[in-house]
N, C-alpha and C. Protein backbone atom coordinates (compact mmCIF):
# COMPACT_ATOMS: atom_id res chain seq x y z
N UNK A 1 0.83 -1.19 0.00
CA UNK A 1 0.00 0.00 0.00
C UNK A 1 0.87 1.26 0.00
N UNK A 2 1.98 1.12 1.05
CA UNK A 2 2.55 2.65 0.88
C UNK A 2 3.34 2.58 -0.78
N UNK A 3 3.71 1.34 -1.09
CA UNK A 3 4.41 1.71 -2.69
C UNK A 3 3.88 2.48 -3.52
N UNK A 4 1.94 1.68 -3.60
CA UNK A 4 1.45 2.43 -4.51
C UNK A 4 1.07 3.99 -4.15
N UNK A 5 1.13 4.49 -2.65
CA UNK A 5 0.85 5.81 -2.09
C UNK A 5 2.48 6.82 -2.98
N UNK A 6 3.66 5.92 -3.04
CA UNK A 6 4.51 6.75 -3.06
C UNK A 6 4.70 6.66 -4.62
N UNK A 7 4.13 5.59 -5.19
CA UNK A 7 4.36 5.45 -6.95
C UNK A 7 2.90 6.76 -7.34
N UNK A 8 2.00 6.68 -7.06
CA UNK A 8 1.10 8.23 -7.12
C UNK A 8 2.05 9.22 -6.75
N UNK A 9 2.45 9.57 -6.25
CA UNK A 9 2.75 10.78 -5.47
C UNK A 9 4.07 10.73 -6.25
N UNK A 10 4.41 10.42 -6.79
CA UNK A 10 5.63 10.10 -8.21
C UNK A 10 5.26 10.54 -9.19
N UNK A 11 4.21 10.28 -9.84
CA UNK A 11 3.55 10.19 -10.90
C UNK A 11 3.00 11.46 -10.93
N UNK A 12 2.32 11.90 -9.51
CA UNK A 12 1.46 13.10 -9.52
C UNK A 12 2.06 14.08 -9.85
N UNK A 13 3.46 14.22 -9.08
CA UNK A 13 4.79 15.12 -9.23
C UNK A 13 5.34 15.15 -10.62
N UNK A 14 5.24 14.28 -11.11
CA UNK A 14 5.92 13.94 -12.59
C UNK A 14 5.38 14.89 -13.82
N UNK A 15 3.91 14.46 -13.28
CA UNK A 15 2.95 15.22 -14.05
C UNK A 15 3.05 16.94 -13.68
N UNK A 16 2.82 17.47 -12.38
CA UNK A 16 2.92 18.93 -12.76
C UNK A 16 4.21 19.35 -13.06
N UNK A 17 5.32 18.80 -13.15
CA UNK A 17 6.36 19.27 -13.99
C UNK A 17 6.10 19.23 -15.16
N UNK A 18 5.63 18.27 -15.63
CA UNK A 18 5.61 18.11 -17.23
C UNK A 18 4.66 19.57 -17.66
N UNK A 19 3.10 19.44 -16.85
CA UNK A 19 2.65 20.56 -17.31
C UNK A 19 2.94 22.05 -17.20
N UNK A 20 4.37 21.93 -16.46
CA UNK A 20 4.74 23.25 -16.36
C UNK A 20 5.72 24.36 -17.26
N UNK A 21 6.45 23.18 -18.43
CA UNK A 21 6.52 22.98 -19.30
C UNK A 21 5.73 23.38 -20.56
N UNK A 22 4.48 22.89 -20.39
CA UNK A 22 3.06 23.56 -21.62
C UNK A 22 3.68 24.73 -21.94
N UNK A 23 3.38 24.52 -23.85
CA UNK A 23 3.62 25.57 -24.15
C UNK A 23 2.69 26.90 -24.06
N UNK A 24 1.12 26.75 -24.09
CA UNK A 24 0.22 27.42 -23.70
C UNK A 24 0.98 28.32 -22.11
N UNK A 25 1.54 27.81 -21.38
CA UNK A 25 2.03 28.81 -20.14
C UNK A 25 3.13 28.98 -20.16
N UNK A 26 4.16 28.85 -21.18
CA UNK A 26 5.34 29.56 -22.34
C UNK A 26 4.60 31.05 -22.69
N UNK A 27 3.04 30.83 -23.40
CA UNK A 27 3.25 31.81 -24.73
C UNK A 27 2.52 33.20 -22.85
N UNK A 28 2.27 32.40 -22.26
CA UNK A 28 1.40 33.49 -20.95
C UNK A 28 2.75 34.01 -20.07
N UNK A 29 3.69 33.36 -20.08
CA UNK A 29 4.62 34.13 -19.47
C UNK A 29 5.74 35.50 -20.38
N UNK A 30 5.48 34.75 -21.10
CA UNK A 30 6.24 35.76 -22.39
C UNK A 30 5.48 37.11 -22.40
N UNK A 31 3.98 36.63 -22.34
CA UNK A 31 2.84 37.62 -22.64
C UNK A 31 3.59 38.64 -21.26
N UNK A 32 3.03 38.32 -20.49
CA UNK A 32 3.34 38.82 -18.66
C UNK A 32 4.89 39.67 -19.34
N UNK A 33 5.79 39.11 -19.56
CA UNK A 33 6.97 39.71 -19.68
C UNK A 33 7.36 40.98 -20.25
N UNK A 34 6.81 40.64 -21.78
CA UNK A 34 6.28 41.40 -22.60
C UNK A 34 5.57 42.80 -21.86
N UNK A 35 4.49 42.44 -21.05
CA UNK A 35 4.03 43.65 -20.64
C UNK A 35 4.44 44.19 -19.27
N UNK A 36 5.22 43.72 -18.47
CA UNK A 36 6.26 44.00 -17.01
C UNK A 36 7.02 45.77 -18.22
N UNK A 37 7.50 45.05 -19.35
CA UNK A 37 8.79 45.87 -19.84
C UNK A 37 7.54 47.00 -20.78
N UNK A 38 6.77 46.86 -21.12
CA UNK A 38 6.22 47.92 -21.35
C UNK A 38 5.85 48.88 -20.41
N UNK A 39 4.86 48.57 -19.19
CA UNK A 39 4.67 49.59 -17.93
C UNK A 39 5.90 49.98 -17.77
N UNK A 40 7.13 49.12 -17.66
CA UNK A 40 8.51 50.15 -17.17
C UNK A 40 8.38 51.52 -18.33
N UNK A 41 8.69 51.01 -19.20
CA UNK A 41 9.23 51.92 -20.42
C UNK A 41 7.90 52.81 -20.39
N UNK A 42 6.77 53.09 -20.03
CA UNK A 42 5.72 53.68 -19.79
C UNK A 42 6.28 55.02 -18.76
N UNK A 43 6.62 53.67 -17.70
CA UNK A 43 6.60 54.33 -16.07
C UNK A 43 8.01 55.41 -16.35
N UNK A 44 8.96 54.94 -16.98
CA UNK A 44 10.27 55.87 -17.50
C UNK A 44 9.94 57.10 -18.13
N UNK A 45 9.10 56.65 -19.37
CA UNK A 45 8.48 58.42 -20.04
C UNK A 45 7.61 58.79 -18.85
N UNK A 46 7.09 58.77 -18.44
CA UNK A 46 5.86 59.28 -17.60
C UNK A 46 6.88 60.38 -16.69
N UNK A 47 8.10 59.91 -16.12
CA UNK A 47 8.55 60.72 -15.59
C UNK A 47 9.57 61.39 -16.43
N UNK A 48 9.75 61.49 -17.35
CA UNK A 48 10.72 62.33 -17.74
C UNK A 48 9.42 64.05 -18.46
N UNK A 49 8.06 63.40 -18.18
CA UNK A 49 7.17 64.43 -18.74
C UNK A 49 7.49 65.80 -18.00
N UNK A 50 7.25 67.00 -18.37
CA UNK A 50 7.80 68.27 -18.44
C UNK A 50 5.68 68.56 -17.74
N UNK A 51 6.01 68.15 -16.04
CA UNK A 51 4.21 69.00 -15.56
C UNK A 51 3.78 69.99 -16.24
N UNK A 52 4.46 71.11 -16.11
CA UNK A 52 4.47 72.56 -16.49
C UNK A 52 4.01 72.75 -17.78
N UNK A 53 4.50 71.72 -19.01
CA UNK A 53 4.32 72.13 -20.41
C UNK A 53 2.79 71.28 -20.47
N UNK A 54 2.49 70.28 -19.53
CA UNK A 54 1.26 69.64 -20.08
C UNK A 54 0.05 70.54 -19.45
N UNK A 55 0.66 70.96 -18.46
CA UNK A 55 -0.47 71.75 -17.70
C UNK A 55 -1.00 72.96 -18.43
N UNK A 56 0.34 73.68 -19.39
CA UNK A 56 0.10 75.01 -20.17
C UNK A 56 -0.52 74.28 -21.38
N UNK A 57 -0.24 73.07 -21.90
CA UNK A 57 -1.24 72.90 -23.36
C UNK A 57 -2.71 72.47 -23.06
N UNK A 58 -2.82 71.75 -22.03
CA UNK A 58 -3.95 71.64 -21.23
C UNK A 58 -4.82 73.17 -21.08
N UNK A 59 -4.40 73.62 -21.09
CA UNK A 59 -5.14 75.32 -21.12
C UNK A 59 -5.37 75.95 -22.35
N UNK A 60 -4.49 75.41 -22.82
CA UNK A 60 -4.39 75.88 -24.25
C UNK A 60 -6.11 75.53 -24.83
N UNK A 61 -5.28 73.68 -24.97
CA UNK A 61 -7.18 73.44 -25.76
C UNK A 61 -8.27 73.78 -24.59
N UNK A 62 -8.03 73.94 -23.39
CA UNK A 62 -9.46 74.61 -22.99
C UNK A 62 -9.84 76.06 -23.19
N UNK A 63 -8.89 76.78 -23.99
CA UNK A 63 -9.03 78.01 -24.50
C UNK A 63 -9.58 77.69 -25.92
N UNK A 64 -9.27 77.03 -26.62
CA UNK A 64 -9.21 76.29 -27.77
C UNK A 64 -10.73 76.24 -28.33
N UNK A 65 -11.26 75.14 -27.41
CA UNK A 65 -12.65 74.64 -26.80
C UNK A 65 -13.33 75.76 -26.73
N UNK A 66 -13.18 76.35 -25.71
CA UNK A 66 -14.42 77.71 -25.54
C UNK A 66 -14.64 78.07 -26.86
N UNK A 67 -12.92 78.72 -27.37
CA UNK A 67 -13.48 79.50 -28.54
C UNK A 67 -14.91 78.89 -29.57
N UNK A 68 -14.02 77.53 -30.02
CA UNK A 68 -15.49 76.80 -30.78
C UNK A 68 -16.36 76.71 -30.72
N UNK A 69 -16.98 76.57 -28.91
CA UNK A 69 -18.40 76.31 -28.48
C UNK A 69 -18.88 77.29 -28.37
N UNK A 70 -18.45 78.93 -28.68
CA UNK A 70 -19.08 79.80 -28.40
C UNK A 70 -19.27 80.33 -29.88
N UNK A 71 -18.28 79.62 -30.85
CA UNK A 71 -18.54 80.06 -32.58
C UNK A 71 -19.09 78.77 -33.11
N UNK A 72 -19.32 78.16 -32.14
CA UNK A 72 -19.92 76.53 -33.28
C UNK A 72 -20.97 76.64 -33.98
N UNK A 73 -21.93 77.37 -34.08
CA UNK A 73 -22.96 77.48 -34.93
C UNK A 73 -22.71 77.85 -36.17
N UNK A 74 -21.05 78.99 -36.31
CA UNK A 74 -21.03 80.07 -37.16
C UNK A 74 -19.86 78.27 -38.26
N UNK A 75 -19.35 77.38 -37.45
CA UNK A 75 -18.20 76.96 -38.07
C UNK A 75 -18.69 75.51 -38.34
N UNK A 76 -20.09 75.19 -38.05
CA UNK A 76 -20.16 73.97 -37.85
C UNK A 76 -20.78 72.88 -39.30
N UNK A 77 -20.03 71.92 -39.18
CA UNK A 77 -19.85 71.43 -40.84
C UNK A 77 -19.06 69.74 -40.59
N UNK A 78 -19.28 69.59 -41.30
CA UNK A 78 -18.82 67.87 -41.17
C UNK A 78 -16.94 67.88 -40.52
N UNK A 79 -16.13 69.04 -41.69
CA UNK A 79 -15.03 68.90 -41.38
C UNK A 79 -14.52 69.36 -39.67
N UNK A 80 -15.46 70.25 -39.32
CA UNK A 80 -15.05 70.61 -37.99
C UNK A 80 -15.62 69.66 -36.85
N UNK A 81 -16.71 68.61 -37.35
CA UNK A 81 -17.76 68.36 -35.96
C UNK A 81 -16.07 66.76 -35.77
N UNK A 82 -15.31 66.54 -37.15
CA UNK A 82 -14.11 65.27 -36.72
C UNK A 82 -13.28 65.77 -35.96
N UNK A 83 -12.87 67.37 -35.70
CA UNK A 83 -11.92 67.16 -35.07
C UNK A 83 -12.53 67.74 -33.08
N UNK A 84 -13.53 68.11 -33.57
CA UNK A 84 -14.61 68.17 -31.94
C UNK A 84 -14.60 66.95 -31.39
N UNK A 85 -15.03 65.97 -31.91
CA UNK A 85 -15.14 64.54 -31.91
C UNK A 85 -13.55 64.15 -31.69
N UNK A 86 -13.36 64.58 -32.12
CA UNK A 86 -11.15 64.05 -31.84
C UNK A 86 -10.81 64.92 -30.78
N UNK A 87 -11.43 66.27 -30.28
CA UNK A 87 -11.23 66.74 -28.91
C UNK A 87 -11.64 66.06 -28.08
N UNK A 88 -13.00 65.48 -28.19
CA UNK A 88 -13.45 64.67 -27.47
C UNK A 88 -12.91 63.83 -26.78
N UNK A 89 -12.55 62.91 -27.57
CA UNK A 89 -11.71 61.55 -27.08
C UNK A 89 -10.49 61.62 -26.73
N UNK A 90 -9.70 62.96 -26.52
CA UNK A 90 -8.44 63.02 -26.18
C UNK A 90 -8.95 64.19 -24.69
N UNK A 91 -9.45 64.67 -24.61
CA UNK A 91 -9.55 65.74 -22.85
C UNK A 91 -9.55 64.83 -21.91
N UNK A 92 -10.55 63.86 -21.25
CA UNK A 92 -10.24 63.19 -20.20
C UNK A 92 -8.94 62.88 -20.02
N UNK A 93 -8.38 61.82 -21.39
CA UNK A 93 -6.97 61.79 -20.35
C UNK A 93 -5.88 62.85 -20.24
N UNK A 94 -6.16 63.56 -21.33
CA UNK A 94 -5.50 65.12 -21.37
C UNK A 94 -5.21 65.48 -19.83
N UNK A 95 -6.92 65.84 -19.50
CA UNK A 95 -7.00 65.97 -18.18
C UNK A 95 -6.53 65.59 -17.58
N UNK A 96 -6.76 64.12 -17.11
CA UNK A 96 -6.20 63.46 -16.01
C UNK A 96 -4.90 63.18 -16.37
N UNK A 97 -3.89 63.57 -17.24
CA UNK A 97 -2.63 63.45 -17.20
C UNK A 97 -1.65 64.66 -16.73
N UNK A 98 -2.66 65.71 -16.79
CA UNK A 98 -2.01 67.56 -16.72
C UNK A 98 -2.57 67.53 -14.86
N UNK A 99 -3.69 67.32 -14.36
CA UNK A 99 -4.18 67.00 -13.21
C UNK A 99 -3.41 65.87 -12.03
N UNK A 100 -3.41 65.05 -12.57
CA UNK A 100 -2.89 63.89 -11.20
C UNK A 100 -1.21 63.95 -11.54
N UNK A 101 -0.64 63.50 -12.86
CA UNK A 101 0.41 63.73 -12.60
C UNK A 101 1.32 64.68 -12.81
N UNK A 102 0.68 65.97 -13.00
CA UNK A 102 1.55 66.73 -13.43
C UNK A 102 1.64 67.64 -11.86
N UNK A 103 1.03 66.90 -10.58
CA UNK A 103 1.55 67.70 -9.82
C UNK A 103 1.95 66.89 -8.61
């Protein structure tokens, strides 16, 4: 009885080595790796950013902005509503990049 307790417990062991091995948790650690070295290289620019200059262009397009929304009736046309729409999707993190880390 204990043979076959210790020939399992052989076998069992045998086995999660082998599956540790799988290439499926090859291509997931690579993945993981892959993205460890991107957040660095992220986390590296992030600090070499210049607060001061994001905080002043940050003002900029909210100067930018007013102007339009207070002439949008006089300018408004397919070519202008793409790049409203492209203001759009770039202010939040605008924001929250001139806001949290720029101070």
């Amino acid at each position: 009885m204990k043979k076959i307790f210790i020939y399992a417990l052989a076998l069992l062991m045998f086995y999660s080595l082998i599956s540790c091995s799988n290439k499926n948790v090859e291509k997931k650690i690579s993945k993981i790796d892959s993205l460890i070295k991107t957040i660095d290289s992220v986390s590296y620019k992030l600090k070499l950013i210049n607060p001061d200059t994001v905080m002043k262009r940050y003002h900029t397009y909210q100067v930018t902005i007013d102007t339009i929304s207070k002439h949008f009736n006089e300018v408004k046309n397919d070519e202008s509503w793409k790049y409203i729409c492209d203001y759009q999707e770039v202010r939040k993190p605008f924001k929250t990049m001139s806001f949290e880390y720029g101070t």
